[in-house]
PDB file of N, CA and C in Angstrom:
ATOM      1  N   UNK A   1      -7.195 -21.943-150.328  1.00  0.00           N
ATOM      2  CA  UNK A   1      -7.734 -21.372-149.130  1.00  0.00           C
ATOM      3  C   UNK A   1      -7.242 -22.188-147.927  1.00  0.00           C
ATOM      4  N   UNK A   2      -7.063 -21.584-147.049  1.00  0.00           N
ATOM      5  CA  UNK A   2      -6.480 -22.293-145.347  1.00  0.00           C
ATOM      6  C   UNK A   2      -7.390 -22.597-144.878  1.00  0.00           C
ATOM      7  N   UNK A   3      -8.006 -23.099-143.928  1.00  0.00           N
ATOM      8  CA  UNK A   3      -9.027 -23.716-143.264  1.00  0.00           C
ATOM      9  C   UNK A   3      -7.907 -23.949-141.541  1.00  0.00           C
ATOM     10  N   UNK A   4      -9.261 -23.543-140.563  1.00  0.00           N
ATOM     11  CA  UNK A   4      -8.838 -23.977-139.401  1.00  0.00           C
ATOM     12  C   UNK A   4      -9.494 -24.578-138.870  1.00  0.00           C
ATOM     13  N   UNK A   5      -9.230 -26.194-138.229  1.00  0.00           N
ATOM     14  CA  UNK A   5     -10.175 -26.666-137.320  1.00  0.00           C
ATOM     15  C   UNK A   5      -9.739 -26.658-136.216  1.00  0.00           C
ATOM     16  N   UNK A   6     -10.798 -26.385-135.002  1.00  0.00           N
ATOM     17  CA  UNK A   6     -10.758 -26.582-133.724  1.00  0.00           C
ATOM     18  C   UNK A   6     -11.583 -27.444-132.992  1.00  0.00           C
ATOM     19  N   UNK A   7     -11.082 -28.069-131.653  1.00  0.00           N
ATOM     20  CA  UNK A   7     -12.145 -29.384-131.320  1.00  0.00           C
ATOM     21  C   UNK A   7     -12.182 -28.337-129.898  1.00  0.00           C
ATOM     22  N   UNK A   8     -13.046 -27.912-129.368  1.00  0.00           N
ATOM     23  CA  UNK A   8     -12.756 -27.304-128.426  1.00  0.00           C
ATOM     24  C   UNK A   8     -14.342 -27.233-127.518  1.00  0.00           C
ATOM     25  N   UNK A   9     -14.252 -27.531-126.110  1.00  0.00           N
ATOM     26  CA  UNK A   9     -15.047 -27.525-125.307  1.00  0.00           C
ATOM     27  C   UNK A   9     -14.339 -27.159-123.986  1.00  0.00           C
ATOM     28  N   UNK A  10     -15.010 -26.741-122.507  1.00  0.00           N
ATOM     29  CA  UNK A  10     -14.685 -27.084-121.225  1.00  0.00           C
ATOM     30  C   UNK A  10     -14.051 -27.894-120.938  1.00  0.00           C
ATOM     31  N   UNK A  11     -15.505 -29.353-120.704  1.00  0.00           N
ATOM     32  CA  UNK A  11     -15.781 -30.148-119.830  1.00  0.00           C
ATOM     33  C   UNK A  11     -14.538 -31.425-120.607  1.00  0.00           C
ATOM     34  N   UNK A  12     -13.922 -31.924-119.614  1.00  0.00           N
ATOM     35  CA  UNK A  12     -13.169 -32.998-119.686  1.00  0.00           C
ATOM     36  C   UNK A  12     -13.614 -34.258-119.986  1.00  0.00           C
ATOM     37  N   UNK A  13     -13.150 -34.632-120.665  1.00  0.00           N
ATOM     38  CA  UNK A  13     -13.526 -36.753-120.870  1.00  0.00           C
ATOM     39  C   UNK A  13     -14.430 -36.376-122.070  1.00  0.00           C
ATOM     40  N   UNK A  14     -15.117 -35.747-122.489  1.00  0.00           N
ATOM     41  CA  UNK A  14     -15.391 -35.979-123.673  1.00  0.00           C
ATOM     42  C   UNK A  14     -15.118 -36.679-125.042  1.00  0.00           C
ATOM     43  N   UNK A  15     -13.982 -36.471-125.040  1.00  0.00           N
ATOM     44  CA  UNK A  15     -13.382 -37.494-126.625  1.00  0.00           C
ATOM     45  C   UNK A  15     -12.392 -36.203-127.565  1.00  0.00           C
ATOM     46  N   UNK A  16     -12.414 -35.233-126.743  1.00  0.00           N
ATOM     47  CA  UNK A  16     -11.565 -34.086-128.016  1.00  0.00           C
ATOM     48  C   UNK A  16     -10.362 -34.455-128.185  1.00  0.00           C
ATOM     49  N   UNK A  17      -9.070 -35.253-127.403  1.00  0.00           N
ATOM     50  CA  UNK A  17      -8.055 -35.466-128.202  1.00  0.00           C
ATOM     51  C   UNK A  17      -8.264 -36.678-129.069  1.00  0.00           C
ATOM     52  N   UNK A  18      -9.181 -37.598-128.977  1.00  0.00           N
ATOM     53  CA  UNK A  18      -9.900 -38.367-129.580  1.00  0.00           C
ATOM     54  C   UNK A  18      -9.991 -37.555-130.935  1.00  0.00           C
ATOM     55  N   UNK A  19     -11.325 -36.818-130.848  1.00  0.00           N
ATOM     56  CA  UNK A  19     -11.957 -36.436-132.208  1.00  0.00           C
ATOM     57  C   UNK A  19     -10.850 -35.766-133.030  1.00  0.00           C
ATOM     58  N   UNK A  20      -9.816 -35.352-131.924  1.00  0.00           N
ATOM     59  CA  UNK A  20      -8.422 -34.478-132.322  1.00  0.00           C
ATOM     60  C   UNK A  20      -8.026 -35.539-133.812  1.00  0.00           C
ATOM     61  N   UNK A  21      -7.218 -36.319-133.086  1.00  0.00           N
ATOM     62  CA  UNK A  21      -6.459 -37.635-133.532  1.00  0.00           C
ATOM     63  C   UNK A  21      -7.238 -38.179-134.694  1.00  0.00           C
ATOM     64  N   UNK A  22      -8.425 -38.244-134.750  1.00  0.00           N
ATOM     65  CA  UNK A  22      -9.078 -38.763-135.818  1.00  0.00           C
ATOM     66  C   UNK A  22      -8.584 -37.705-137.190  1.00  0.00           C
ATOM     67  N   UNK A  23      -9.294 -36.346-136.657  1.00  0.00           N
ATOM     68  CA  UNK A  23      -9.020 -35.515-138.106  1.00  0.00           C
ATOM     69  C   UNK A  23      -7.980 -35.090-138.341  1.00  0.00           C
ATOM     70  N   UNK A  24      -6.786 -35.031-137.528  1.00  0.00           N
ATOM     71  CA  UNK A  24      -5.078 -35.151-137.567  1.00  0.00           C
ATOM     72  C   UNK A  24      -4.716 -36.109-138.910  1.00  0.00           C
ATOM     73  N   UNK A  25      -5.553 -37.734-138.920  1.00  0.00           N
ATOM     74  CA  UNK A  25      -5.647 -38.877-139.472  1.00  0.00           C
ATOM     75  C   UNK A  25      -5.809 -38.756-140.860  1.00  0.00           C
ATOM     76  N   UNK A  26      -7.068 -37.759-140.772  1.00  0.00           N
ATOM     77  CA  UNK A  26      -7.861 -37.638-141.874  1.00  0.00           C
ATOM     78  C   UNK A  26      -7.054 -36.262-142.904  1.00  0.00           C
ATOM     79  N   UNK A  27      -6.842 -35.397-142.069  1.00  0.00           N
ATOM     80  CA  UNK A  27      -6.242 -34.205-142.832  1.00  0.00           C
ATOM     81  C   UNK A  27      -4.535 -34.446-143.241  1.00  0.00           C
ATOM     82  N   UNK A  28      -4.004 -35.373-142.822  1.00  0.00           N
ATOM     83  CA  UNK A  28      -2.604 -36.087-143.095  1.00  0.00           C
ATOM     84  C   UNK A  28      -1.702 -35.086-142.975  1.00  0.00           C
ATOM     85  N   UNK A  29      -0.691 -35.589-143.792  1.00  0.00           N
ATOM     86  CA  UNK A  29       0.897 -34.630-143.735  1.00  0.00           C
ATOM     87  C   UNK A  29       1.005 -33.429-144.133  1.00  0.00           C
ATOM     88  N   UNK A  30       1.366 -32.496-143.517  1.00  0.00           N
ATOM     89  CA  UNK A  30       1.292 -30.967-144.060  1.00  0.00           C
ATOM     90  C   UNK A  30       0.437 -29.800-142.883  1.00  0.00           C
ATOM     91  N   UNK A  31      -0.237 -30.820-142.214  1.00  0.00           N
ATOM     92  CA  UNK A  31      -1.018 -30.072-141.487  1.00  0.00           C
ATOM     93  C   UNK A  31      -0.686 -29.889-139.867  1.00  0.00           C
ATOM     94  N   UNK A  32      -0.908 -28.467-139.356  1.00  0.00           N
ATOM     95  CA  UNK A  32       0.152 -28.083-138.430  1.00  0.00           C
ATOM     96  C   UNK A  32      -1.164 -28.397-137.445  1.00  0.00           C
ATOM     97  N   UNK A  33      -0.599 -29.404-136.351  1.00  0.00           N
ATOM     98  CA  UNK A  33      -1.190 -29.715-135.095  1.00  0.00           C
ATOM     99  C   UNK A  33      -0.733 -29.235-133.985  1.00  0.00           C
ATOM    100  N   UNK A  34      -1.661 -28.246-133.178  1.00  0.00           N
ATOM    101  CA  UNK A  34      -1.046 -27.879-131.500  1.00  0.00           C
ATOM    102  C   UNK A  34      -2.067 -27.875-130.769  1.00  0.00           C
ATOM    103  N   UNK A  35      -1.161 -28.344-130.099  1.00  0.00           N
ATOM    104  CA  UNK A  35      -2.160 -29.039-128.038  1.00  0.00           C
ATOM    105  C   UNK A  35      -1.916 -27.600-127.170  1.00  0.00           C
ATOM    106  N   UNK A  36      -3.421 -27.070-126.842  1.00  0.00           N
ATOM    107  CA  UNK A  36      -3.484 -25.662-125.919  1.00  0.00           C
ATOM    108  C   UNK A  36      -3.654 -25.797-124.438  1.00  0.00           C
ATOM    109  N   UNK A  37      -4.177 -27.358-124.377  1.00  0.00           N
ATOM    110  CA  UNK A  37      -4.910 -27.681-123.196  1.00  0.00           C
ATOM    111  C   UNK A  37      -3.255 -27.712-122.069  1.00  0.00           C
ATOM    112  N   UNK A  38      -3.759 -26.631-121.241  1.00  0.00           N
ATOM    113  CA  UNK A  38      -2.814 -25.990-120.157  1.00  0.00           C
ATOM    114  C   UNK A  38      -2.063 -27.249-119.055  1.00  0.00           C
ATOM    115  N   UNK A  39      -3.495 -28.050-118.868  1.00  0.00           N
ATOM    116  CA  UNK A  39      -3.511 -28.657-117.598  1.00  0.00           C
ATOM    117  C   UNK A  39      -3.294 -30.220-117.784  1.00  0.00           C
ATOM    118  N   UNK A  40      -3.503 -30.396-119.131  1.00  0.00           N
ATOM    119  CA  UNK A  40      -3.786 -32.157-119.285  1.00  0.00           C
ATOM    120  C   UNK A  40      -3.412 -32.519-120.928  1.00  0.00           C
ATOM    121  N   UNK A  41      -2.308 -32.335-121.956  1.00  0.00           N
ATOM    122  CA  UNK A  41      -1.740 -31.927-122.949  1.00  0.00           C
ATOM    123  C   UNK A  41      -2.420 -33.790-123.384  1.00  0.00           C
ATOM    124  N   UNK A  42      -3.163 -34.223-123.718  1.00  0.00           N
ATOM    125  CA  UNK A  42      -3.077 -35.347-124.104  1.00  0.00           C
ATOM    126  C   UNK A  42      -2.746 -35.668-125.369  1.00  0.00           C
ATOM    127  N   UNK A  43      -3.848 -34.554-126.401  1.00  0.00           N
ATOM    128  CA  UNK A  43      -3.067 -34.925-127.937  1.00  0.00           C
ATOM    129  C   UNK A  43      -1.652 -34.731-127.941  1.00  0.00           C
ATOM    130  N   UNK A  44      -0.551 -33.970-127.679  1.00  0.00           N
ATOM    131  CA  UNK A  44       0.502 -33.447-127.701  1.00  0.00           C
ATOM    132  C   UNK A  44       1.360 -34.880-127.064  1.00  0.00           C
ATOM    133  N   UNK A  45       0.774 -35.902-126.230  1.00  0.00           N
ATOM    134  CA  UNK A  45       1.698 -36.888-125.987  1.00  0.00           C
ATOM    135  C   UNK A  45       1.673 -37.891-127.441  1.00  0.00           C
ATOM    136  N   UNK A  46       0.095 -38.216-128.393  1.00  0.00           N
ATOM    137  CA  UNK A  46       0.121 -38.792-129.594  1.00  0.00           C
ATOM    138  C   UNK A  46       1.641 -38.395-130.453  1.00  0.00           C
ATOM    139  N   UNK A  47       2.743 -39.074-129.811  1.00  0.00           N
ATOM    140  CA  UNK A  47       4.337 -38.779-130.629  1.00  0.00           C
ATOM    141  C   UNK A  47       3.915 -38.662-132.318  1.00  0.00           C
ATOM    142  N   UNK A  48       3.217 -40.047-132.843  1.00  0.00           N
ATOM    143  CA  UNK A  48       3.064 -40.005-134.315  1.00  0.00           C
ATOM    144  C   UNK A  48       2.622 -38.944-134.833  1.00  0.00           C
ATOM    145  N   UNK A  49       1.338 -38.478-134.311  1.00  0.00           N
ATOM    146  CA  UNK A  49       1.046 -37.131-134.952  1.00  0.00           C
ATOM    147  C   UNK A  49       1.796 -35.881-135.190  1.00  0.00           C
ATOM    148  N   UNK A  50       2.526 -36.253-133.963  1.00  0.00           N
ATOM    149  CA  UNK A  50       3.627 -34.650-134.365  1.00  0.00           C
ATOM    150  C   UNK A  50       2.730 -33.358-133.505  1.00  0.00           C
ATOM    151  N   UNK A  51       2.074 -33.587-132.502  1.00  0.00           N
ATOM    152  CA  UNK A  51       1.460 -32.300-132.527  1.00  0.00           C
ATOM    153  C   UNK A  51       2.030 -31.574-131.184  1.00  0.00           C
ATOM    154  N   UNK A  52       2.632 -30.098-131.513  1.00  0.00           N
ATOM    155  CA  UNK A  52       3.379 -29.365-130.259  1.00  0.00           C
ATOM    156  C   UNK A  52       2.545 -28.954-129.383  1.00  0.00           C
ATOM    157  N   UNK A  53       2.755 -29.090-128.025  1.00  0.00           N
ATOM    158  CA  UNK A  53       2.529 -28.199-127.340  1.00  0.00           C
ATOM    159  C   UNK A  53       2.069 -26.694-127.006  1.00  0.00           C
ATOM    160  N   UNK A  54       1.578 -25.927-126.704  1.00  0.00           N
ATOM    161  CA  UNK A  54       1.315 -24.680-127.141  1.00  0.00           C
ATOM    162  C   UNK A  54       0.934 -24.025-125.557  1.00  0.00           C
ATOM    163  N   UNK A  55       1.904 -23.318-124.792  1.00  0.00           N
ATOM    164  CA  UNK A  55       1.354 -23.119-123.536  1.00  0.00           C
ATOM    165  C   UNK A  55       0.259 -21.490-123.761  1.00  0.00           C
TER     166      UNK A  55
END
């Protein structure tokens, strides 16, 4: 079975590319990471993770 997680809120400064990066960590190699956030791409700069962009 596939499973999708999303960290997703509004409000800024919270910790979501944070909480991102953690379960990126946790769910390891194989798993497809993309950054939606329009205005402020922060997970998507984490190079190690690998995670694209997504406008």
């Amino acid at each position: 079975m596939n499973n999708i997680h999303m960290v997703l809120t509004v409000k800024g400064g919270v910790g979501k590319s944070f909480i991102a990066a953690i379960l990126a960590q946790h769910f390891g190699e194989g798993t497809y990471l993309a950054d939606t956030d329009p205005g402020n791409p922060t997970f998507s700069s984490y190079k190690k993770l690998g995670a694209k962009h997504i406008m």
